[in-house]
C-alpha atoms as a PDB file:
ATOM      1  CA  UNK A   1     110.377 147.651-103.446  1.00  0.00           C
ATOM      2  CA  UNK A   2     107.765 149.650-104.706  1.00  0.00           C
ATOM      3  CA  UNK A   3     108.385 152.090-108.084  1.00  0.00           C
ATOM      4  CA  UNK A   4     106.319 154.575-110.085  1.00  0.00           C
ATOM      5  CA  UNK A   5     106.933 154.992-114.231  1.00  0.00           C
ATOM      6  CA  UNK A   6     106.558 158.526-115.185  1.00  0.00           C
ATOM      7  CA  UNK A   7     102.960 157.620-116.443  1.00  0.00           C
ATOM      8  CA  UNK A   8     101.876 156.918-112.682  1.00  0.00           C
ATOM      9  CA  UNK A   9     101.593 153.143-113.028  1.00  0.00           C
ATOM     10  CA  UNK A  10     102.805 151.254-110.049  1.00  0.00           C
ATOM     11  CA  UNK A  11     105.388 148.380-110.153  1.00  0.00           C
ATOM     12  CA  UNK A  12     106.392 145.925-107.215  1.00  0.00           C
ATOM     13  CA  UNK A  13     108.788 143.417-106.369  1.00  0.00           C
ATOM     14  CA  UNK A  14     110.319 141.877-103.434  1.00  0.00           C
ATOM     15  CA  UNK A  15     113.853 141.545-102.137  1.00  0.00           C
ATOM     16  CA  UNK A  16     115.248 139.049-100.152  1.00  0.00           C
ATOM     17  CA  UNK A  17     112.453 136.624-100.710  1.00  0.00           C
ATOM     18  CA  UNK A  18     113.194 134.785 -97.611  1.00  0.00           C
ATOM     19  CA  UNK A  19     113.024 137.781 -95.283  1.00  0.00           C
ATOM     20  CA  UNK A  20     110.196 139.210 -97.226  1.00  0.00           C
ATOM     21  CA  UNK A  21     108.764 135.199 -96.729  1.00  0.00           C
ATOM     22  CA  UNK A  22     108.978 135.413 -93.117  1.00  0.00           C
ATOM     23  CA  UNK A  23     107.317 138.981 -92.888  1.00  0.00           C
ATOM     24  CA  UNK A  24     104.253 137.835 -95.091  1.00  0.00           C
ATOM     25  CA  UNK A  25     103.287 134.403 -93.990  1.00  0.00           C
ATOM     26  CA  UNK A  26     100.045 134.507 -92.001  1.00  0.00           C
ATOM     27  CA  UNK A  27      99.962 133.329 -88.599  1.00  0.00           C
ATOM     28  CA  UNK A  28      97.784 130.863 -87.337  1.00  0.00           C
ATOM     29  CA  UNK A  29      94.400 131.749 -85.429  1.00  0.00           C
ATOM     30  CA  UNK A  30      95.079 129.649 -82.891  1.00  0.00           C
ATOM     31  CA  UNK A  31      98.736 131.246 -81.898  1.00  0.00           C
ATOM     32  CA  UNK A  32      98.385 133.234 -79.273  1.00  0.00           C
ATOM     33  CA  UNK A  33     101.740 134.094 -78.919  1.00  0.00           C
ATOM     34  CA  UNK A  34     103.527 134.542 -81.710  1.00  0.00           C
ATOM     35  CA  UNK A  35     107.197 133.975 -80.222  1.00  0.00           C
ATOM     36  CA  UNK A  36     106.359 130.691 -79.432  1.00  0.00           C
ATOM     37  CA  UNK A  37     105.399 129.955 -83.144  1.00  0.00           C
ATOM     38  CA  UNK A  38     108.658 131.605 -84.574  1.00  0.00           C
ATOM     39  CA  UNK A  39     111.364 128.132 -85.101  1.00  0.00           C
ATOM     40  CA  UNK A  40     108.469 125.347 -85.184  1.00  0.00           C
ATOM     41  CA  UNK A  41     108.225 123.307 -87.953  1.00  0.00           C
ATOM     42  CA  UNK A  42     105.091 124.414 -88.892  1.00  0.00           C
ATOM     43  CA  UNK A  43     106.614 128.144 -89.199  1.00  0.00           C
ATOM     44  CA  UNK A  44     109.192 127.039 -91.163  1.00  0.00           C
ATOM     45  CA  UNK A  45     106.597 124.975 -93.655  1.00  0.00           C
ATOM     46  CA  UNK A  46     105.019 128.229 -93.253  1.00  0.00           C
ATOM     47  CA  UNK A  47     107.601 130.169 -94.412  1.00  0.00           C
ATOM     48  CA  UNK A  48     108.682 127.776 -97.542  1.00  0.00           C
ATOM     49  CA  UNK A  49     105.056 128.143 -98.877  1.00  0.00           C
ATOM     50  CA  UNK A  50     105.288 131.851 -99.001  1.00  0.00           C
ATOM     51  CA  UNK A  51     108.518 131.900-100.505  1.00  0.00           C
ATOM     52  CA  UNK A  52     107.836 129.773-103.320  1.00  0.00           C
ATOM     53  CA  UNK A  53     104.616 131.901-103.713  1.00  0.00           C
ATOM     54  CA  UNK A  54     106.801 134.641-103.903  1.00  0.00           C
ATOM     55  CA  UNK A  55     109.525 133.061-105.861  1.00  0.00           C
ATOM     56  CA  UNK A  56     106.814 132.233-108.926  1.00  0.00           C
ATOM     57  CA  UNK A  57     105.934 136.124-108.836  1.00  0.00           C
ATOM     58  CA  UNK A  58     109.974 136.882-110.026  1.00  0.00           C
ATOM     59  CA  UNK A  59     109.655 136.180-113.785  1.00  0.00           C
ATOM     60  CA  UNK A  60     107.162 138.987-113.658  1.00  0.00           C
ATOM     61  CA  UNK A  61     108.539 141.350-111.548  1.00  0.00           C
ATOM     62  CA  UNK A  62     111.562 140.954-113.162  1.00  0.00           C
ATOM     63  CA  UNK A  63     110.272 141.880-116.359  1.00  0.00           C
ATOM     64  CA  UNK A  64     108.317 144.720-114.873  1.00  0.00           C
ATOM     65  CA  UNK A  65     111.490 145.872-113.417  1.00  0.00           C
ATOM     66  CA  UNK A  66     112.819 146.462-116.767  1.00  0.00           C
ATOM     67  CA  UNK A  67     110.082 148.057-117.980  1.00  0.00           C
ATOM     68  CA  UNK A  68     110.159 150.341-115.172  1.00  0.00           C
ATOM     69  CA  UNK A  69     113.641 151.322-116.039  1.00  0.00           C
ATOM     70  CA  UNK A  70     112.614 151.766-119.274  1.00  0.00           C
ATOM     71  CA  UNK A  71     109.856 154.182-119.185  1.00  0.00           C
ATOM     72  CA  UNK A  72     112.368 156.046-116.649  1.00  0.00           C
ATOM     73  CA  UNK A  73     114.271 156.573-119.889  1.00  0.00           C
ATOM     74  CA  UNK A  74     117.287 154.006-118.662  1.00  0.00           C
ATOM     75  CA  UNK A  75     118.393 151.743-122.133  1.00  0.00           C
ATOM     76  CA  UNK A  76     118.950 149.088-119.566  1.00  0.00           C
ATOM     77  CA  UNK A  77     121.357 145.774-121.269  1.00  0.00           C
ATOM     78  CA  UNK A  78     120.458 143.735-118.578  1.00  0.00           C
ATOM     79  CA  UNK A  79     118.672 140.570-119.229  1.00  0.00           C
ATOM     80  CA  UNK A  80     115.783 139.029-117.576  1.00  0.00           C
ATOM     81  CA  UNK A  81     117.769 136.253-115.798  1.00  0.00           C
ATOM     82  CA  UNK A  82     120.495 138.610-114.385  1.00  0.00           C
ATOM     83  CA  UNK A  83     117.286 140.776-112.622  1.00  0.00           C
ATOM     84  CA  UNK A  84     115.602 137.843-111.817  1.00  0.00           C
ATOM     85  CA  UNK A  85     118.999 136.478-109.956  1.00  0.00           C
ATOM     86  CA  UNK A  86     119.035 139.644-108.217  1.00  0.00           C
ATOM     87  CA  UNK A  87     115.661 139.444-107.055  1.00  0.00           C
ATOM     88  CA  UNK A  88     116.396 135.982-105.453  1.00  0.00           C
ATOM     89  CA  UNK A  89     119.693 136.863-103.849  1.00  0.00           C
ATOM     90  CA  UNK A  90     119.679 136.666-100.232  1.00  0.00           C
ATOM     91  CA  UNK A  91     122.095 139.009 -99.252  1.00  0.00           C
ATOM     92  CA  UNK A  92     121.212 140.445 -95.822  1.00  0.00           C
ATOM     93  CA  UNK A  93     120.477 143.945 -96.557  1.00  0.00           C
ATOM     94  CA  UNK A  94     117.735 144.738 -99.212  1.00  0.00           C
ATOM     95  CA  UNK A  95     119.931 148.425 -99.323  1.00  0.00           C
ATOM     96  CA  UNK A  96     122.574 146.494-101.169  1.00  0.00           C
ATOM     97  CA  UNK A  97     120.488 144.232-103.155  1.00  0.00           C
ATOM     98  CA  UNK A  98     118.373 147.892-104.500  1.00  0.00           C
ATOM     99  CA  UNK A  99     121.790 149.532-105.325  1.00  0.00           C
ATOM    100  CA  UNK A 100     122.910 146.089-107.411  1.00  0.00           C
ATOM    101  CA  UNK A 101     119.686 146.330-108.833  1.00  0.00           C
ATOM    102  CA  UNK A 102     120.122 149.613-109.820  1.00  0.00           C
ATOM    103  CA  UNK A 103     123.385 149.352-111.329  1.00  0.00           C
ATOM    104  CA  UNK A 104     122.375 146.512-113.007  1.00  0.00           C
ATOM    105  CA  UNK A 105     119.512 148.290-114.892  1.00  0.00           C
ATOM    106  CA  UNK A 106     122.493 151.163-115.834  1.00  0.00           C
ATOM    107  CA  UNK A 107     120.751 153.826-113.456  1.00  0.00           C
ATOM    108  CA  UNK A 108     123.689 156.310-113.492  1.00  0.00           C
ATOM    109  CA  UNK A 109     125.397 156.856-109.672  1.00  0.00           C
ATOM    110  CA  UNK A 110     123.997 159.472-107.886  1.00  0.00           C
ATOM    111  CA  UNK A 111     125.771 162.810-107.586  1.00  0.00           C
ATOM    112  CA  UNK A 112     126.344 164.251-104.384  1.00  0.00           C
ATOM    113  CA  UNK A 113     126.925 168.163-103.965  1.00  0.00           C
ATOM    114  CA  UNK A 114     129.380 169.084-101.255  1.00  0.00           C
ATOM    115  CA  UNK A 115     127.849 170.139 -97.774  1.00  0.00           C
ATOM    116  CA  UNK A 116     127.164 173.994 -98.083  1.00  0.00           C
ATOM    117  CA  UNK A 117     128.715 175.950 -95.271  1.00  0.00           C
END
């Protein structure tokens, strides 16, 4: 997920590290098809790399997270390790992971008007 603070400055983190793992790692040169690569051992070493790479980056992001939510004027209780569990969770879709993440911060619910006829 990428986020903007009302001064313009740019925060990131990643959701579902192993997901976001298996979209980042770097393919070999000498693969020339990559479906044959996909469930070898070597992917899946592959893999585990990038997500610990990833995995040292959440103490960061975690604490840019609430200073995003900050500067977006959100007194947010929540404390580091609570976002950083969040941002390790590997639920299957990032949607709900963002929305816990959200709630967690104390972003109030969204309000939805009624359709207009």
């Amino acid at each position: 997920m990428t986020g903007l603070d009302t001064n313009g400055h740019r925060g990131q983190a990643w959701l579902n590290l192993d997901n976001a793992a298996a979209l980042l790692v770097e393919e070999p040169e000498d693969v020339d098809d990559v479906s044959l690569w996909v469930g070898t051992p070597e992917f899946e070493e592959a893999i585990g790399h990038k997500r610990a790479e990833l995995d040292a980056e959440v103490p960061a992001d975690a604490e840019g997270t609430l200073v995003w939510a900050s500067a977006a004027g959100v007194q947010a209780a929540a404390q580091p390790s609570r976002i950083e569990e969040l941002l390790r969770a590997r639920e299957t879709f990032v949607e709900e992971l963002f929305d816990a993440l959200l709630d967690e911060l104390g972003f109030p619910e969204a309000v939805h008007s009624p359709p207009k006829p």
